[in-house]
N, C-alpha and C. Protein backbone atom coordinates (compact mmCIF):
# COMPACT_ATOMS: atom_id res chain seq x y z
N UNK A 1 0.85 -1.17 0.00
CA UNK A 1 0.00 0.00 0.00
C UNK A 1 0.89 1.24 0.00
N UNK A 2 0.06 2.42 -0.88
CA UNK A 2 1.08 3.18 -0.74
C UNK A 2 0.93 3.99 0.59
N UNK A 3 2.28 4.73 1.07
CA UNK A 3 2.17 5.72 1.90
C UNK A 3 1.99 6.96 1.43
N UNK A 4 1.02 8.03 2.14
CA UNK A 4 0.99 9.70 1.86
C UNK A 4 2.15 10.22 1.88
N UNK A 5 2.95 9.54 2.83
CA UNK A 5 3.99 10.51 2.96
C UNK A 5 5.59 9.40 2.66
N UNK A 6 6.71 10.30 1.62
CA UNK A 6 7.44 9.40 1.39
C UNK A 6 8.88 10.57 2.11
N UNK A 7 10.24 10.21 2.19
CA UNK A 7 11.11 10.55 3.19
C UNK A 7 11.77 11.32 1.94
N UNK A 8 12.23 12.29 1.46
CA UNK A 8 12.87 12.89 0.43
C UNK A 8 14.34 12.95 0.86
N UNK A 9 15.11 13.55 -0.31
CA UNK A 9 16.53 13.48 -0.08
C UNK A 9 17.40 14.35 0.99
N UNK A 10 16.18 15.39 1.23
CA UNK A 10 16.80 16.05 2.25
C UNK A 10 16.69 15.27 3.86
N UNK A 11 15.76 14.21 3.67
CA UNK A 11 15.18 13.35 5.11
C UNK A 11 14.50 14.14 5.54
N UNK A 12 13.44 14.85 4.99
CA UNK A 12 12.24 15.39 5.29
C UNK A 12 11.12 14.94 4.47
N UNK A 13 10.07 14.69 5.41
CA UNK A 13 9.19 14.04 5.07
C UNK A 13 8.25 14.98 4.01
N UNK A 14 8.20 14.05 2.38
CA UNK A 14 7.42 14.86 1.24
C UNK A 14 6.12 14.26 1.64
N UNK A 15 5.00 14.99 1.13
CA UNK A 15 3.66 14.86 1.43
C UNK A 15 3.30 14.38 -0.10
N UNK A 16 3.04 13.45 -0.54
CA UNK A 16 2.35 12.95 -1.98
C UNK A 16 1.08 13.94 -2.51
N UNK A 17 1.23 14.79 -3.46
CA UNK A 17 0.58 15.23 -4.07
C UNK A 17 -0.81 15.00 -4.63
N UNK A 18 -1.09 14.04 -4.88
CA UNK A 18 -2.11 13.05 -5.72
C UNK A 18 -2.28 11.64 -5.80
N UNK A 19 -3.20 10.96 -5.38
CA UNK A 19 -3.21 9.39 -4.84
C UNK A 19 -4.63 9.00 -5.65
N UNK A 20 -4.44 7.90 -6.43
CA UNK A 20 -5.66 7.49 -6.96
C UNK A 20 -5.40 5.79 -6.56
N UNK A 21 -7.01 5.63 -5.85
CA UNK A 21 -6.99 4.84 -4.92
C UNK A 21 -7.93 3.74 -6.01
N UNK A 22 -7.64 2.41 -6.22
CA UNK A 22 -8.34 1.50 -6.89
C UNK A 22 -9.06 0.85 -5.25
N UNK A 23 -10.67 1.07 -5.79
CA UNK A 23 -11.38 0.65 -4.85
C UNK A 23 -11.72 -0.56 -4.60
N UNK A 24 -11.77 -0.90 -3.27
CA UNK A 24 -11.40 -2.95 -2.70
C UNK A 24 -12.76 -3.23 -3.37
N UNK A 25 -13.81 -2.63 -3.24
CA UNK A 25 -15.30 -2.88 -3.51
C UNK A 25 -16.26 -1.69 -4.66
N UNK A 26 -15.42 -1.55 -5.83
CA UNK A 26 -16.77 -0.52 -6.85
C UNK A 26 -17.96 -0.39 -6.30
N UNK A 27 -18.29 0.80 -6.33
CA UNK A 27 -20.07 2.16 -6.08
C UNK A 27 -20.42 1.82 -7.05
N UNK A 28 -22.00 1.65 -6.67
CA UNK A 28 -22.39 2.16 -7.78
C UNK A 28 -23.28 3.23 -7.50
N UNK A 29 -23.69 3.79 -8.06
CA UNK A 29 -24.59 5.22 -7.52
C UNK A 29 -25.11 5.65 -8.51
N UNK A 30 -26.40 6.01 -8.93
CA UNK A 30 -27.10 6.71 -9.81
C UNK A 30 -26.81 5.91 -11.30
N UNK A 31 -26.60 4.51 -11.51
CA UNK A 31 -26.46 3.89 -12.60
C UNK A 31 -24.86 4.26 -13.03
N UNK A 32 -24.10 4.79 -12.25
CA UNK A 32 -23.17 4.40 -12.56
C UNK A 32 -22.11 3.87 -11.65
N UNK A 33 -20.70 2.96 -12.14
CA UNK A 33 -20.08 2.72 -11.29
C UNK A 33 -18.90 3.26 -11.20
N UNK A 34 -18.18 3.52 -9.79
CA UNK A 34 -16.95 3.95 -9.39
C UNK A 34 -16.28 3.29 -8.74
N UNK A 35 -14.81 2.95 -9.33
CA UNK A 35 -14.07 1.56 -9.51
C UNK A 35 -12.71 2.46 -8.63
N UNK A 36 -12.58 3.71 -8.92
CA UNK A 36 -11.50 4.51 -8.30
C UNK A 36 -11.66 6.01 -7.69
N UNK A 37 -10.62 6.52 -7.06
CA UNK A 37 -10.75 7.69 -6.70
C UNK A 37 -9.82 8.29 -6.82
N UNK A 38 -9.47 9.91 -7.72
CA UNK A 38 -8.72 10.46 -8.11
C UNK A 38 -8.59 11.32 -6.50
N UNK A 39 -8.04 11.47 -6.02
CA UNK A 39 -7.48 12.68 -4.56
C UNK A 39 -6.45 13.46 -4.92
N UNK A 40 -6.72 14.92 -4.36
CA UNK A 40 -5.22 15.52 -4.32
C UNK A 40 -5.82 16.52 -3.30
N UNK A 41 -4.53 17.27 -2.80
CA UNK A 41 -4.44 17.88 -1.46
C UNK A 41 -5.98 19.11 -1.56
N UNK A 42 -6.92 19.28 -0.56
CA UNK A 42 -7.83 19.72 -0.58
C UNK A 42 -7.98 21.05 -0.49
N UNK A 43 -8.72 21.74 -0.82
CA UNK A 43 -8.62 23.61 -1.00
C UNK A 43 -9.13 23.58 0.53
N UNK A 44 -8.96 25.36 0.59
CA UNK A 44 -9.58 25.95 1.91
C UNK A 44 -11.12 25.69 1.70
N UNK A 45 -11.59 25.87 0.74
CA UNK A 45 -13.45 26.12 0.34
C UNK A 45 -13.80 24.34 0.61
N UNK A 46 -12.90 23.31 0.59
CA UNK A 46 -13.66 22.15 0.39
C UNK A 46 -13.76 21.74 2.24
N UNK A 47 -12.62 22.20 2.51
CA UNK A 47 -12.04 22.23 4.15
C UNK A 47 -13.14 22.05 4.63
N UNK A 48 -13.41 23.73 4.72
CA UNK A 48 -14.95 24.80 5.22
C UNK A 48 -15.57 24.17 4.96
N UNK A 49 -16.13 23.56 4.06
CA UNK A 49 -17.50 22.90 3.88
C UNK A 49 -17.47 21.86 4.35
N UNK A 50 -16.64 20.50 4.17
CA UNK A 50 -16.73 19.45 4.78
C UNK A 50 -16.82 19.27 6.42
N UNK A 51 -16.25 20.52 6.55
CA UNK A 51 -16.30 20.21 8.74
C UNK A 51 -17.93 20.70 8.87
N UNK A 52 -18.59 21.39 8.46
CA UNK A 52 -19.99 21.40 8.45
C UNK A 52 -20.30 20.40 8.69
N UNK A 53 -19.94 19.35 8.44
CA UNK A 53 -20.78 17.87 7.82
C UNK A 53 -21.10 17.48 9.15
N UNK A 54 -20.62 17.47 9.84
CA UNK A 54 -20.97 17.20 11.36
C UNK A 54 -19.72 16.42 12.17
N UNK A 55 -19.79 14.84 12.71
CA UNK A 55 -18.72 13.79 12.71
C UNK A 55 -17.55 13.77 11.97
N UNK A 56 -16.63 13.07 12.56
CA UNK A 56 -15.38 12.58 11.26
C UNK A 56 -15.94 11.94 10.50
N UNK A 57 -16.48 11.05 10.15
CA UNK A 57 -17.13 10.39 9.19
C UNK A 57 -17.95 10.82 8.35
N UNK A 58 -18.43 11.80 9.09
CA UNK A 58 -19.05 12.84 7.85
C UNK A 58 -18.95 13.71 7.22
N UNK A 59 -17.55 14.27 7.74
CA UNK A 59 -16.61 15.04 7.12
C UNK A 59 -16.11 14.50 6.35
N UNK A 60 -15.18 13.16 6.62
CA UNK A 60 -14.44 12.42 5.40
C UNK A 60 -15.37 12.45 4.31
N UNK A 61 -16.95 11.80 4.36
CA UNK A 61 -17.52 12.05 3.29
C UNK A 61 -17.77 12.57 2.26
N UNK A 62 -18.11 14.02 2.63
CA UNK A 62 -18.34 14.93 2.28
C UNK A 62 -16.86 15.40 1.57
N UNK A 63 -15.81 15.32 2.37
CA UNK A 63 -14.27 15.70 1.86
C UNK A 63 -14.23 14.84 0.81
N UNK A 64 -14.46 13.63 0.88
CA UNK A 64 -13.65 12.62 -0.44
C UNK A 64 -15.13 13.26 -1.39
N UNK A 65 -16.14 13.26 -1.33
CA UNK A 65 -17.16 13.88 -2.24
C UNK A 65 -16.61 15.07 -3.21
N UNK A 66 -16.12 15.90 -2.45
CA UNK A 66 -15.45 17.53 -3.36
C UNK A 66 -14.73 16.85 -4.04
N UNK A 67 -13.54 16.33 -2.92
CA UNK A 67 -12.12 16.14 -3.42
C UNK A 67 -12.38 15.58 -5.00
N UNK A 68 -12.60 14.35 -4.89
CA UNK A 68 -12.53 13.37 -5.75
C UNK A 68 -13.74 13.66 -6.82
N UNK A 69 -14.92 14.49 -7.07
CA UNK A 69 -15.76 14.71 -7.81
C UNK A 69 -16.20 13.66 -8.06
N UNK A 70 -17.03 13.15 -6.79
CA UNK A 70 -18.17 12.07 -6.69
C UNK A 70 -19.40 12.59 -6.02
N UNK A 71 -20.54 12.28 -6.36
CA UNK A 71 -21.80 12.15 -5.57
C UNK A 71 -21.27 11.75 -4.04
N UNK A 72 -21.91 12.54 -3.39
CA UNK A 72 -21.88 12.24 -1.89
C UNK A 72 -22.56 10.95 -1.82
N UNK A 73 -23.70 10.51 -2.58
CA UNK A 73 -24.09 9.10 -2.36
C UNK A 73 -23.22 7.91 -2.80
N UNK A 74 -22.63 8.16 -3.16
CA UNK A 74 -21.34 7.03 -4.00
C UNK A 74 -20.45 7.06 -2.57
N UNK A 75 -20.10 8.14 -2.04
CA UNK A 75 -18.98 8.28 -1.46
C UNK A 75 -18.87 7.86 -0.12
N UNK A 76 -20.83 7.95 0.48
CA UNK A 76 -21.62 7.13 1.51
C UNK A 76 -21.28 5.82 1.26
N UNK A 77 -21.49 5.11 0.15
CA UNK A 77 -21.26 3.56 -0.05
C UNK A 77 -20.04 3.10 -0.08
N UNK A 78 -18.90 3.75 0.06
CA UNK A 78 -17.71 3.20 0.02
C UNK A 78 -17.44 2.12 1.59
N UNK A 79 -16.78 1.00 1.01
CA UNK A 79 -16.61 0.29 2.08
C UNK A 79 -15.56 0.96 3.68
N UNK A 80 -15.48 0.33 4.64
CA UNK A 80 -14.52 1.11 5.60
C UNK A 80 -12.95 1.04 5.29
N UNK A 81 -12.13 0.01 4.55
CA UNK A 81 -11.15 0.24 4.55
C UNK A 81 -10.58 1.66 3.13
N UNK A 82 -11.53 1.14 2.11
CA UNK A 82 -11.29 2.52 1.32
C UNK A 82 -11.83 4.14 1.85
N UNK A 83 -12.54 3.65 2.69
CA UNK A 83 -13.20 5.23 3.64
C UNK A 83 -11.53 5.46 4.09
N UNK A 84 -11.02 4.52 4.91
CA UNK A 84 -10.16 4.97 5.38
C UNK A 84 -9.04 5.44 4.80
N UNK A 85 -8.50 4.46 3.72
CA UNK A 85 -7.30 4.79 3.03
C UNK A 85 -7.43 6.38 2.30
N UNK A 86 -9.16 6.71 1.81
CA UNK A 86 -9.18 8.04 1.39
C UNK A 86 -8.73 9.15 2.18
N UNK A 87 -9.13 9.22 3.58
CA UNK A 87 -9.35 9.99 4.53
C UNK A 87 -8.39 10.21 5.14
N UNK A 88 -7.28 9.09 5.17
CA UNK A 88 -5.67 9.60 5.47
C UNK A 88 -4.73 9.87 4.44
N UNK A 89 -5.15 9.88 3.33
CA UNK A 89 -4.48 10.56 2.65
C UNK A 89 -4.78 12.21 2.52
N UNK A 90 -6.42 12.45 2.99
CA UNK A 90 -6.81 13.80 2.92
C UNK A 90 -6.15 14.72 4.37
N UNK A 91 -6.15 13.59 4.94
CA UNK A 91 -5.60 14.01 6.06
C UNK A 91 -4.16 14.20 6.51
N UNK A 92 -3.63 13.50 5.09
CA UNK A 92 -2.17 13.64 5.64
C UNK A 92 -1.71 15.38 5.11
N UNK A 93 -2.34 15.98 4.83
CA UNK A 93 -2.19 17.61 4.36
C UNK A 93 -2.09 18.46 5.79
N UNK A 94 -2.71 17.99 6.68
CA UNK A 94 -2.79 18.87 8.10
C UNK A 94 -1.12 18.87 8.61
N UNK A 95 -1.62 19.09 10.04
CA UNK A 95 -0.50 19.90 10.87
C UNK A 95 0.20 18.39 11.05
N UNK A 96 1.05 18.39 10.57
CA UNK A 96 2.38 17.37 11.10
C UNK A 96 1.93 16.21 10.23
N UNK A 97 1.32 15.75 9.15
CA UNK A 97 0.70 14.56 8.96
C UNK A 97 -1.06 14.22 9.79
N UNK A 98 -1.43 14.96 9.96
CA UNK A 98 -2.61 14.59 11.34
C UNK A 98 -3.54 13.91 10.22
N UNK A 99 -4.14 13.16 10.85
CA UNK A 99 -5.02 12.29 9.85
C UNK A 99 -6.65 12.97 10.27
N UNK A 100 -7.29 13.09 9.59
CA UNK A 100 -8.86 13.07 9.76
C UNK A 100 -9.03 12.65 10.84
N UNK A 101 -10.25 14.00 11.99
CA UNK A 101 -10.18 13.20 13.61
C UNK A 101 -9.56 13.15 14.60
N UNK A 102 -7.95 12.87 14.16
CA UNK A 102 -7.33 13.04 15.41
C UNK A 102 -7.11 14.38 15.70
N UNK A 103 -6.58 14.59 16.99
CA UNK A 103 -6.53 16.19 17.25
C UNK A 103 -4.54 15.86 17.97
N UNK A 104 -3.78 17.41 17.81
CA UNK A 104 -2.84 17.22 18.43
C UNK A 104 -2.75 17.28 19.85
N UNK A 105 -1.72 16.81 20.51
CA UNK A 105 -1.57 17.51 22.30
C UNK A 105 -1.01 18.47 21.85
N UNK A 106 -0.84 19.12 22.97
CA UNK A 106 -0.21 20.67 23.42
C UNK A 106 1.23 20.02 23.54
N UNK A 107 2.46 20.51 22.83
CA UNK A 107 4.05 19.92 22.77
C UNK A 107 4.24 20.48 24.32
């Protein structure tokens, strides 16, 4: 599997740009099906809107929905391990790597 984040030559950790995820289980949604998901690092406007959503889980939703230009109902049906693999990759854009959900301590 891949990782979000790979170690560059300086030994600082690069953040992967763009991850297209082949899904363990194809959507189908509205007569059609979705076999993959194109991701790349998320705007401020998709941010804002997705923490609306309520839960982490319904944020991820809603986030892999913008991100990836899927129906939010497609993006509802995704199984949990591709929920997840989406959602840390969206998440690996935050403060230090932080994944979707978690919060930091105080250093």
């Amino acid at each position: 599997m891949e990782e979000a984040q790979n170690e560059g030559q300086s030994g600082v950790m690069e953040i992967e740009e763009e991850k297209i995820i082949q899904l363990r289980k194809p959507v189908e949604f509205a007569k059609v099906t979705y076999e993959r998901l194109e991701l790349r690092e998320p705007l401020a406007w998709e941010l804002s809107r997705a923490t609306k959503a309520g839960g982490d889980i319904d944020t991820a939703i809603v986030l892999i929905s913008l991100v990836a230009k899927i129906p939010k109902g497609a993006a509802e049906k995704l199984c949990q391990r591709d929920l997840q693999e989406a959602s840390d990759f969206l998440g690996s854009f935050g403060a230090r790597g932080q994944t979707t959900g978690e919060t930091l301590s105080p250093s």
